[in-house]
PDB file of N, CA and C in Angstrom:
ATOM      1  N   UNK A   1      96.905 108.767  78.010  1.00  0.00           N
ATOM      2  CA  UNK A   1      96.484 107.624  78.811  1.00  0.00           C
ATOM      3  C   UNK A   1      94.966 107.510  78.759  1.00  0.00           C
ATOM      4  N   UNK A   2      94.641 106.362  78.855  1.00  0.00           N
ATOM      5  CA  UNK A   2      93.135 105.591  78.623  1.00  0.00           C
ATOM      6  C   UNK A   2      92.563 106.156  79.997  1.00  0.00           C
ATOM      7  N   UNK A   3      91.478 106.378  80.209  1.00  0.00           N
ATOM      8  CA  UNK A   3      90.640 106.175  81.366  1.00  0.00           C
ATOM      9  C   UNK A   3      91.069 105.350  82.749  1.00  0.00           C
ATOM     10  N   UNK A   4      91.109 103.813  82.080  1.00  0.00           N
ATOM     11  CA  UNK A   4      91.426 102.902  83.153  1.00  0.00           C
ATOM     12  C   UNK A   4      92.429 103.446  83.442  1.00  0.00           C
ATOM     13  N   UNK A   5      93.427 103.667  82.793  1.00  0.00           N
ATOM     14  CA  UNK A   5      94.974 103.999  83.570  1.00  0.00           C
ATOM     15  C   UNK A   5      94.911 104.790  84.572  1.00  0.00           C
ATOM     16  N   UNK A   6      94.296 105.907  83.980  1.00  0.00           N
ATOM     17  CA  UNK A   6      93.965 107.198  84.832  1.00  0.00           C
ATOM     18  C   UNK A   6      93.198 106.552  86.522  1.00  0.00           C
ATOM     19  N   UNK A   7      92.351 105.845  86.260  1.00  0.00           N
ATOM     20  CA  UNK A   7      91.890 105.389  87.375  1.00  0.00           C
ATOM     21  C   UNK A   7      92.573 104.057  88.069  1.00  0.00           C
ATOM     22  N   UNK A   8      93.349 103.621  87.400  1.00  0.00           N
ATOM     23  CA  UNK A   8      94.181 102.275  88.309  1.00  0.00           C
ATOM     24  C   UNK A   8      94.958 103.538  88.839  1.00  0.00           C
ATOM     25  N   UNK A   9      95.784 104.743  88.258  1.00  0.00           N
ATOM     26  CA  UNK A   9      96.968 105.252  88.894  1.00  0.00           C
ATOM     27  C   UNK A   9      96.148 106.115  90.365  1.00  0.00           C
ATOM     28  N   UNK A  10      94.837 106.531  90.546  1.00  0.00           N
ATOM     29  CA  UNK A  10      93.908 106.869  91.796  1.00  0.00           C
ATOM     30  C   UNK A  10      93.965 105.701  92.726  1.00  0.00           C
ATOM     31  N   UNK A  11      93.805 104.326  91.910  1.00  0.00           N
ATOM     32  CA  UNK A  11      93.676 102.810  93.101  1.00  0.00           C
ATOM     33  C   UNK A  11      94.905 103.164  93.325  1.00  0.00           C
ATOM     34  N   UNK A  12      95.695 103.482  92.965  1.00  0.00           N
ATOM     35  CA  UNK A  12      97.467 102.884  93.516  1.00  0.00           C
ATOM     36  C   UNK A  12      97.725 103.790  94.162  1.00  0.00           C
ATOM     37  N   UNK A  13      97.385 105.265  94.246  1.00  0.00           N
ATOM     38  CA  UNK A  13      97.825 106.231  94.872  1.00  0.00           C
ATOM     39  C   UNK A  13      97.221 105.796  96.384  1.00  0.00           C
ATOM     40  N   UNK A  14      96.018 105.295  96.288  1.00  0.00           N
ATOM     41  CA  UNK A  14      94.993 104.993  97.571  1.00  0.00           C
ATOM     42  C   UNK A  14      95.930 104.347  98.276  1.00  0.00           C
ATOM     43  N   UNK A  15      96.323 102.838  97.723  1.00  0.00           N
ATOM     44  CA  UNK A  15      96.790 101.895  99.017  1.00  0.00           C
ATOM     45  C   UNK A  15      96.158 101.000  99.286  1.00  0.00           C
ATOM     46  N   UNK A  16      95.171 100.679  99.123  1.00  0.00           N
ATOM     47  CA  UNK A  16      94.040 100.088  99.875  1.00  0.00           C
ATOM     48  C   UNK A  16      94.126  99.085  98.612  1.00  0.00           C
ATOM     49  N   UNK A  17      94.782  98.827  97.845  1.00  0.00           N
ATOM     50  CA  UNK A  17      93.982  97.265  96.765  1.00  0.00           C
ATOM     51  C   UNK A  17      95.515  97.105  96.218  1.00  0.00           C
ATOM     52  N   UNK A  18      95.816  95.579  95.382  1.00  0.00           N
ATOM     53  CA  UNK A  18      96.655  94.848  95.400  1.00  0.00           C
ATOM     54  C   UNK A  18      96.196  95.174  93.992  1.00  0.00           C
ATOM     55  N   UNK A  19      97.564  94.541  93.041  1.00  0.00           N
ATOM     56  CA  UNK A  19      97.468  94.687  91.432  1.00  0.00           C
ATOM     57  C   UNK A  19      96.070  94.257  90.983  1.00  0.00           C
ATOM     58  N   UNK A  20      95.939  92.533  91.465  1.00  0.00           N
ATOM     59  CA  UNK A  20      94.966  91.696  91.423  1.00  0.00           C
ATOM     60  C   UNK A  20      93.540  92.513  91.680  1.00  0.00           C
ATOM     61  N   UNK A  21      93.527  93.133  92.697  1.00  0.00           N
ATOM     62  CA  UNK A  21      92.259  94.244  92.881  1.00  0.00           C
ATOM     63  C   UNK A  21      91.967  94.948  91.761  1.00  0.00           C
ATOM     64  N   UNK A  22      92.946  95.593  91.994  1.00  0.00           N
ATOM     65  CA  UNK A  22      92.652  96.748  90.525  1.00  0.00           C
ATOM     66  C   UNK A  22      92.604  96.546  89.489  1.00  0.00           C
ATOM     67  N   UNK A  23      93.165  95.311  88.834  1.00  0.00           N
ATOM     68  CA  UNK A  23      92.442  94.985  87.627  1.00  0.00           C
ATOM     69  C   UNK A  23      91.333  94.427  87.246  1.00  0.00           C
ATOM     70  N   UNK A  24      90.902  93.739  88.721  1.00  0.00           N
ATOM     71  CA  UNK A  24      89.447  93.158  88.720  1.00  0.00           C
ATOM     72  C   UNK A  24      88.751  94.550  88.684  1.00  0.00           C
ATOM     73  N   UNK A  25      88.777  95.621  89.515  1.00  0.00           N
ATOM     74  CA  UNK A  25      88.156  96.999  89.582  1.00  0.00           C
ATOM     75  C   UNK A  25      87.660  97.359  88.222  1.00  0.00           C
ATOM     76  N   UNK A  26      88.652  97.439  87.329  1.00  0.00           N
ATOM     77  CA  UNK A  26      88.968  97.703  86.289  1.00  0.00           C
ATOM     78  C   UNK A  26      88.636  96.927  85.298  1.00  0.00           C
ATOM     79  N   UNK A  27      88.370  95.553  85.198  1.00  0.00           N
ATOM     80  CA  UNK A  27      88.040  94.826  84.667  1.00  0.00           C
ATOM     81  C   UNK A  27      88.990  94.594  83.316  1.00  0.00           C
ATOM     82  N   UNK A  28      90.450  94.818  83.829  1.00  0.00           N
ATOM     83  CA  UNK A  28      91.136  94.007  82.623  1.00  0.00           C
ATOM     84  C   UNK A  28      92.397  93.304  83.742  1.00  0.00           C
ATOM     85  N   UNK A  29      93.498  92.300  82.870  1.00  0.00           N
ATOM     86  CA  UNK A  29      94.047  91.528  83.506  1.00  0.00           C
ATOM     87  C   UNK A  29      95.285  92.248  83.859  1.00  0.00           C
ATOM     88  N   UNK A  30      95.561  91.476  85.486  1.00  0.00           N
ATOM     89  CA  UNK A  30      96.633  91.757  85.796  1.00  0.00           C
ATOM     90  C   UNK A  30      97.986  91.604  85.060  1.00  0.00           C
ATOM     91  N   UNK A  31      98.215  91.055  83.912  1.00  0.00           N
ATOM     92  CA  UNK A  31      99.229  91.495  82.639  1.00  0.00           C
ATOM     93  C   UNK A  31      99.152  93.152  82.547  1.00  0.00           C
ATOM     94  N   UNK A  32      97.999  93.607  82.419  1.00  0.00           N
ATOM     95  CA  UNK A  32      98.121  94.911  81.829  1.00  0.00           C
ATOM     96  C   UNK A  32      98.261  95.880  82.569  1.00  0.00           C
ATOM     97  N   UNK A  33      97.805  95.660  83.541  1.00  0.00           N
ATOM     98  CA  UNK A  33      98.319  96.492  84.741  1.00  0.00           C
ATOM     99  C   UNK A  33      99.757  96.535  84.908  1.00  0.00           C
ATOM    100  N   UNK A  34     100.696  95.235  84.827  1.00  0.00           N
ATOM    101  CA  UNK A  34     102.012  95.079  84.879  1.00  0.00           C
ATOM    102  C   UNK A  34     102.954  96.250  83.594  1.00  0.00           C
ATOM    103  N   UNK A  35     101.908  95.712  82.268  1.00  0.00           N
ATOM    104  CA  UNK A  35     102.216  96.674  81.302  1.00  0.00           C
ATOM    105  C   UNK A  35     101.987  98.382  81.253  1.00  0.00           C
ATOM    106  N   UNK A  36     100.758  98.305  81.909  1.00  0.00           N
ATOM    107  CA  UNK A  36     100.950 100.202  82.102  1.00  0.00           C
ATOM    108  C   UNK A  36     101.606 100.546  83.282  1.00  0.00           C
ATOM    109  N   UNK A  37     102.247  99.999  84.128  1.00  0.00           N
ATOM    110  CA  UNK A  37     103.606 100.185  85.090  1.00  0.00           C
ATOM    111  C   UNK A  37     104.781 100.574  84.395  1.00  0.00           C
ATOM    112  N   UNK A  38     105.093  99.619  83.634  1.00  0.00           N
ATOM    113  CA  UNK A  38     106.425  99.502  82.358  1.00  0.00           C
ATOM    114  C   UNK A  38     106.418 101.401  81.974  1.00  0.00           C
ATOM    115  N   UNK A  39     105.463 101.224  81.863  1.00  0.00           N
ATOM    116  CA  UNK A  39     105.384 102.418  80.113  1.00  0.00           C
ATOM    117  C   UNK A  39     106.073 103.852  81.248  1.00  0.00           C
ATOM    118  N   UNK A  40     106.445 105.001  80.742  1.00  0.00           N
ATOM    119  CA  UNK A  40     107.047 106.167  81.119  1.00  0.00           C
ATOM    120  C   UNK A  40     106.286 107.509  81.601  1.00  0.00           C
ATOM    121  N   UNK A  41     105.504 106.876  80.293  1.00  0.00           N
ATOM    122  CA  UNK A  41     104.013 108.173  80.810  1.00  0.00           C
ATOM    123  C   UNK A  41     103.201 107.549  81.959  1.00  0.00           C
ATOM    124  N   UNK A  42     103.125 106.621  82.306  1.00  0.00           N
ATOM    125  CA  UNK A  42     102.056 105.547  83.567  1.00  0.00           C
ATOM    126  C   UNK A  42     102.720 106.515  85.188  1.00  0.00           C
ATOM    127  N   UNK A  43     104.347 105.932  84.892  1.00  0.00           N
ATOM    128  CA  UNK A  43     105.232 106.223  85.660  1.00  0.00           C
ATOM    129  C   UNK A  43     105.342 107.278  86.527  1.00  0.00           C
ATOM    130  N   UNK A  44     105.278 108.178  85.052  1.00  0.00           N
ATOM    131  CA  UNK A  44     105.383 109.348  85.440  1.00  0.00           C
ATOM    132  C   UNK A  44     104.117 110.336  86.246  1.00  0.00           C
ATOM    133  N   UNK A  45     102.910 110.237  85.744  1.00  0.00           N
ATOM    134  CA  UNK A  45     101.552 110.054  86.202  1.00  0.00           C
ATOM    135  C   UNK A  45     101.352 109.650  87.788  1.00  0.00           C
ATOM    136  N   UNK A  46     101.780 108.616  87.717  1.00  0.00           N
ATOM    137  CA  UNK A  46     101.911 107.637  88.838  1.00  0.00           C
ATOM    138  C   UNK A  46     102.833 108.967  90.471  1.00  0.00           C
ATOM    139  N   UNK A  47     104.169 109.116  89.657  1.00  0.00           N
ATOM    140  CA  UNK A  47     104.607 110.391  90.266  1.00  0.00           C
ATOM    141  C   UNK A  47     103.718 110.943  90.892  1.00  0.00           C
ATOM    142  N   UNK A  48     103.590 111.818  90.111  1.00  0.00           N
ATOM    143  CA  UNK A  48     102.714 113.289  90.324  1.00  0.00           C
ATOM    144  C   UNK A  48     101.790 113.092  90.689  1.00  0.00           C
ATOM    145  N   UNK A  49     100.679 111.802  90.892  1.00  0.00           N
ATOM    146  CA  UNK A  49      99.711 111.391  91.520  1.00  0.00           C
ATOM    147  C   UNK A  49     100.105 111.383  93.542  1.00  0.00           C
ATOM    148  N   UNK A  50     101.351 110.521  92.815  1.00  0.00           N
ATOM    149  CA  UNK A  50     101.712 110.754  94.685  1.00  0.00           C
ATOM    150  C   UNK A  50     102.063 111.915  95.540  1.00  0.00           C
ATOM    151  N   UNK A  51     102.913 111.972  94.550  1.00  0.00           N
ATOM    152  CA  UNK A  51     103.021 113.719  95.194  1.00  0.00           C
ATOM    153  C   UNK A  51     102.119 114.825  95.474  1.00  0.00           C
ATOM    154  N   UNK A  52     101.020 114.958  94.790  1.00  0.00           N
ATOM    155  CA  UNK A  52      99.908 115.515  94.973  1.00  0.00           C
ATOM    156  C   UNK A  52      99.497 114.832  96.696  1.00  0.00           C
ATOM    157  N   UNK A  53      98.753 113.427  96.528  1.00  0.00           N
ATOM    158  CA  UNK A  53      98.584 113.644  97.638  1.00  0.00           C
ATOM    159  C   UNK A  53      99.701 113.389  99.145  1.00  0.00           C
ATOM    160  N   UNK A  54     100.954 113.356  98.509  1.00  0.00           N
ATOM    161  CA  UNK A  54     101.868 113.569  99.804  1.00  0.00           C
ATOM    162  C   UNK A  54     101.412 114.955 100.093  1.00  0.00           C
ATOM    163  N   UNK A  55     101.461 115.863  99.616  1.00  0.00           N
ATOM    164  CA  UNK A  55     101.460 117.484  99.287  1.00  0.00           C
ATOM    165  C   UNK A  55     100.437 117.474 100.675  1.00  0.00           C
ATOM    166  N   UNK A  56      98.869 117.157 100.017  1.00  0.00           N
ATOM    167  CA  UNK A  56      97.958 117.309 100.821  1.00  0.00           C
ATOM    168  C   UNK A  56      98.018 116.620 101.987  1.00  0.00           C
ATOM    169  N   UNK A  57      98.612 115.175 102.418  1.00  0.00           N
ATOM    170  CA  UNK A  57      98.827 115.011 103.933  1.00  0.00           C
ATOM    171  C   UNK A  57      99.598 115.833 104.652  1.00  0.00           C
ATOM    172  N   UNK A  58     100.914 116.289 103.828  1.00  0.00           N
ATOM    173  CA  UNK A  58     101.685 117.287 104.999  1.00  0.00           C
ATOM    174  C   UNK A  58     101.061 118.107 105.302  1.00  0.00           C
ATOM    175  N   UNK A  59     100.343 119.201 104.453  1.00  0.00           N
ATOM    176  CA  UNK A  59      99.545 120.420 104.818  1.00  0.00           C
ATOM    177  C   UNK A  59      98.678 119.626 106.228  1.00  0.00           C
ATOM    178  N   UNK A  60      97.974 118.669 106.288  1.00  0.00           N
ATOM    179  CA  UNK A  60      97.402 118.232 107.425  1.00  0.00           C
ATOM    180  C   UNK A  60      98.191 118.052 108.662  1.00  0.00           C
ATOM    181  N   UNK A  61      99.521 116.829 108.215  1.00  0.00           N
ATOM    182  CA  UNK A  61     100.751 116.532 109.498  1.00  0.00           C
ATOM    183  C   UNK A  61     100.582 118.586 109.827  1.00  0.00           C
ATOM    184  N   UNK A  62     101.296 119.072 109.266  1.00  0.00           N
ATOM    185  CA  UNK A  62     101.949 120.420 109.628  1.00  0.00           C
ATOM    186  C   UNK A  62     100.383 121.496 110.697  1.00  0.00           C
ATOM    187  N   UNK A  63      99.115 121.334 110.414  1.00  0.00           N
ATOM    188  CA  UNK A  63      98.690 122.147 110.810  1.00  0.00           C
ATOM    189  C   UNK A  63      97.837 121.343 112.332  1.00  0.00           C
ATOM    190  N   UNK A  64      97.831 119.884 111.971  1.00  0.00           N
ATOM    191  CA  UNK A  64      97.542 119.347 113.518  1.00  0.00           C
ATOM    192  C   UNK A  64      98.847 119.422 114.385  1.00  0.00           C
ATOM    193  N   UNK A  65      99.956 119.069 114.036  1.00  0.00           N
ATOM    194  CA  UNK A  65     101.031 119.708 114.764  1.00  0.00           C
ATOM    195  C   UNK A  65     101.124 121.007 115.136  1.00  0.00           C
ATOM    196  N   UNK A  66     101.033 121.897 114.561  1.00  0.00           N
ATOM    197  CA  UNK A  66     100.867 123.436 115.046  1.00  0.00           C
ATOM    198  C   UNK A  66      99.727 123.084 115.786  1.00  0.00           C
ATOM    199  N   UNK A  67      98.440 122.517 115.917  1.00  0.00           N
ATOM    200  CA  UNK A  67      97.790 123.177 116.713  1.00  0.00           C
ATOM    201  C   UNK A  67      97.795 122.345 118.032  1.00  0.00           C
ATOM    202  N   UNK A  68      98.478 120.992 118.299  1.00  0.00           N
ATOM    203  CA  UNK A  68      98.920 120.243 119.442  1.00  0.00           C
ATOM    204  C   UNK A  68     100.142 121.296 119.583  1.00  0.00           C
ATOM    205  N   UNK A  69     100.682 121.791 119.596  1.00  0.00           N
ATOM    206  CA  UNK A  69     102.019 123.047 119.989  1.00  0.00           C
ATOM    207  C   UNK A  69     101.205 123.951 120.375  1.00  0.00           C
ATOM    208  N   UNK A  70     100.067 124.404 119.946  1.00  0.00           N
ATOM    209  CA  UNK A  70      99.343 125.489 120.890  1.00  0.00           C
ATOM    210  C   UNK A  70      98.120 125.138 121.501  1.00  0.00           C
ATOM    211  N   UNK A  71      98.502 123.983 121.939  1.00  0.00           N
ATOM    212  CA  UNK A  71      97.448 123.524 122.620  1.00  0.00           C
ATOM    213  C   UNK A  71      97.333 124.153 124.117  1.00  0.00           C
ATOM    214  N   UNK A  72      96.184 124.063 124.488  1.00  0.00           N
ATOM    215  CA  UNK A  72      95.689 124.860 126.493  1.00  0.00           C
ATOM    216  C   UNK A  72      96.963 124.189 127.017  1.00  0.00           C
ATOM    217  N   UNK A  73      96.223 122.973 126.806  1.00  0.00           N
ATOM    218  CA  UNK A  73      97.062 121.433 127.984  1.00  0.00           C
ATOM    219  C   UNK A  73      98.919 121.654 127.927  1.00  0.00           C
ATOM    220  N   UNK A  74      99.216 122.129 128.834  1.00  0.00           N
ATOM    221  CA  UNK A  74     101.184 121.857 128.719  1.00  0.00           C
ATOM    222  C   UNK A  74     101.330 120.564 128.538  1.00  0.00           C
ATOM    223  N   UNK A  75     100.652 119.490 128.594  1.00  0.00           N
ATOM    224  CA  UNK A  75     101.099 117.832 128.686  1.00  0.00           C
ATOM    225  C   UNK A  75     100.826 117.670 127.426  1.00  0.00           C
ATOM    226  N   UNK A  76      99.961 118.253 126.569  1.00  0.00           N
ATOM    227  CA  UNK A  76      99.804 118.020 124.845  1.00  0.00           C
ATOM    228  C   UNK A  76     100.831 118.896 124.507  1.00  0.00           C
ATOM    229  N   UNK A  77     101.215 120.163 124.784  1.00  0.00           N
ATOM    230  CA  UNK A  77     102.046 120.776 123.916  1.00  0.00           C
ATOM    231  C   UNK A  77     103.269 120.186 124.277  1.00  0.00           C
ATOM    232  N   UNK A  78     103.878 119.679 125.336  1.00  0.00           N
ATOM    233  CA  UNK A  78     105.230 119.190 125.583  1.00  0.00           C
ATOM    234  C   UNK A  78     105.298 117.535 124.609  1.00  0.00           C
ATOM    235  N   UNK A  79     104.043 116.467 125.032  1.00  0.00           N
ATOM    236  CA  UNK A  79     104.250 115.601 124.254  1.00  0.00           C
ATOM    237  C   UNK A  79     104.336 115.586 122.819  1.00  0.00           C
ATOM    238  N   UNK A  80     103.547 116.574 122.120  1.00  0.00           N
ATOM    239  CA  UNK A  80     103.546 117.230 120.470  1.00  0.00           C
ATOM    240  C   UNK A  80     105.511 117.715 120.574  1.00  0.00           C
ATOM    241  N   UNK A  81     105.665 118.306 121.022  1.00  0.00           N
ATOM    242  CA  UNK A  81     107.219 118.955 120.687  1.00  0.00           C
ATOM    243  C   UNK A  81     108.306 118.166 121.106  1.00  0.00           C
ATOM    244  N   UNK A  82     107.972 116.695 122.210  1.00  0.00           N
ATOM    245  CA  UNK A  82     109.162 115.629 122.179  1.00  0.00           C
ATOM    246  C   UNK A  82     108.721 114.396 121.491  1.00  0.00           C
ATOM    247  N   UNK A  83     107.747 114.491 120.548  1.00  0.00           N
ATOM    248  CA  UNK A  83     107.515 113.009 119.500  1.00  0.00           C
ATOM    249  C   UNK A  83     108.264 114.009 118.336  1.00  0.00           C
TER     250      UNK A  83
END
């Protein structure tokens, strides 16, 4: 994969910009963006991009939860353990 790809599949992992964005970002047309979606290796990339950072939000969900569960306050640790 080209550069751009590599960096449209970072815009897409973000969230924050629309096809139309990222190919302006990028400075090629939203056709091609449509086309490195298609392809298997994009796809797949695309994957493992997310998953990476799903990976790294849970480690965050999981350790602000542990520490609202041991929180001083009983009204934080009870509301942390019935949401």
């Amino acid at each position: 994969m080209n550069p751009k790809q590599n960096k449209a599949i970072l815009l897409m992992v973000e969230g924050e910009l629309t096809q139309k964005q990222i190919a302006k970002e990028l400075n090629v047309s939203v056709q091609s963006i449509i086309t490195w979606r298609k392809k298997s290796e994009f796809q797949e990339a695309l994957v493992i991009a997310e998953r990476e950072k799903l990976k790294g939000l849970s480690i965050k969900a999981i350790k602000t939860m542990e520490n609202l569960l041991n929180a001083k306050s009983e009204l934080v640790r009870y509301n942390a353990a019935s949401d």
